[in-house]
Protein backbone atom coordinates (compact mmCIF):
# COMPACT_ATOMS: atom_id res chain seq x y z
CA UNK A 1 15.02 0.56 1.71
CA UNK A 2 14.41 2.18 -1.78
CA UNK A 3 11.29 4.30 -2.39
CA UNK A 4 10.28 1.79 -4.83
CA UNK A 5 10.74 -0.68 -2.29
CA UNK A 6 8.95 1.21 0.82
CA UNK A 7 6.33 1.85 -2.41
CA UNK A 8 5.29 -1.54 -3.01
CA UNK A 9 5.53 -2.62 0.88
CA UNK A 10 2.94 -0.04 1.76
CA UNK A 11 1.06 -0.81 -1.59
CA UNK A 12 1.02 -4.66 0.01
CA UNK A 13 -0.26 -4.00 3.12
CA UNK A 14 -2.46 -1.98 2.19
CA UNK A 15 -3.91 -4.71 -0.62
CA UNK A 16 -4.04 -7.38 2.32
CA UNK A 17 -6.18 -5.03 4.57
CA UNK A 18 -8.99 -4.23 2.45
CA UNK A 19 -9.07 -7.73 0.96
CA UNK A 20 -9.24 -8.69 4.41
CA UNK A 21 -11.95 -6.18 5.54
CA UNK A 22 -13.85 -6.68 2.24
CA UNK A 23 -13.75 -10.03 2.33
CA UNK A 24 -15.50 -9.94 6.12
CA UNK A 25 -18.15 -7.31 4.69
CA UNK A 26 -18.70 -9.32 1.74
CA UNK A 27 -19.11 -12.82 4.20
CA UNK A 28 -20.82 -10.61 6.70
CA UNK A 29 -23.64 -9.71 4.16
CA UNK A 30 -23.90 -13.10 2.27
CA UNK A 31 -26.15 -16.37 3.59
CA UNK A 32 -23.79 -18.43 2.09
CA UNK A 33 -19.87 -18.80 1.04
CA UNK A 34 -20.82 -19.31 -2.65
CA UNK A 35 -22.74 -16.05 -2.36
CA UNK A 36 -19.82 -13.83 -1.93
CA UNK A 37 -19.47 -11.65 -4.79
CA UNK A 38 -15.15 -12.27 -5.46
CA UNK A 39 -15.01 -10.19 -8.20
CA UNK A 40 -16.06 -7.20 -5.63
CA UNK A 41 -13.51 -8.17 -3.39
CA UNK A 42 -10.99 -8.71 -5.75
CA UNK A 43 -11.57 -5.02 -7.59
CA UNK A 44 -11.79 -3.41 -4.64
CA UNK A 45 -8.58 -4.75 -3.33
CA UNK A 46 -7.09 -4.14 -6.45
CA UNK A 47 -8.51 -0.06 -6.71
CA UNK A 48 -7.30 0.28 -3.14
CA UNK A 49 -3.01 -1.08 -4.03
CA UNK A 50 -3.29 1.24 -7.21
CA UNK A 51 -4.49 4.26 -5.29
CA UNK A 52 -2.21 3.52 -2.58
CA UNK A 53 1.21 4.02 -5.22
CA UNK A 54 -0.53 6.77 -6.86
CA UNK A 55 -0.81 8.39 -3.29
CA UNK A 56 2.80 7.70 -2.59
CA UNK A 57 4.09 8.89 -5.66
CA UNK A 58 2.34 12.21 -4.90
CA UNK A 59 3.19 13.21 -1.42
CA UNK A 60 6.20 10.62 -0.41
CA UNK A 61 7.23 8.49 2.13
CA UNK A 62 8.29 9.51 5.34
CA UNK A 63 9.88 5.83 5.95
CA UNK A 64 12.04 6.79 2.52
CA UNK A 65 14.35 9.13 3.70
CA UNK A 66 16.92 11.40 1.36
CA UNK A 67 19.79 10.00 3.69
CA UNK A 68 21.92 11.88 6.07
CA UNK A 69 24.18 14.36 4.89
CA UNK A 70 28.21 13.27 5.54
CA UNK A 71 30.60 15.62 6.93
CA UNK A 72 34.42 14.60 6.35
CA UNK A 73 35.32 17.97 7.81
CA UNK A 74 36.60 19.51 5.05
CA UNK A 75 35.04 22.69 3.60
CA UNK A 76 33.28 22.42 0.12
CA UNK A 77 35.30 22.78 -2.55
């Protein structure tokens, strides 16, 4: 997997958790459906996928790693 890759994976599940969780505060709190302020929901969920590739950007991935070093057994030249 690339980092861009692992990036917008973890970017994606992090987007479908809070819309999830917002989404149940957001019903939680309202009388009706209609009532449901989507807009909310939908910035929130949007804030929380941006902050999640600026956050990988800055400190990495563990899943990305550089890959393993190979050793044909010759000295380096």
């Amino acid at each position: 997997m690339s980092k861009w890759e692992a990036i917008f994976h973890r970017a994606f599940r992090t987007l479908i958790q809070v819309a999830a969780s917002s989404a149940i505060a957001a019903i939680g709190s309202a009388k009706t459906l209609g009532e449901v302020d989507w807009m909310y929901v939908a910035s929130t969920t949007a804030l929380a996928a941006i902050l999640s590739v600026l956050m990988s950007l800055s400190t990495g991935l563990p899943e990305v790693s550089p890959g393993p070093e190979i050793d044909d057994g010759h000295p380096p030249a």
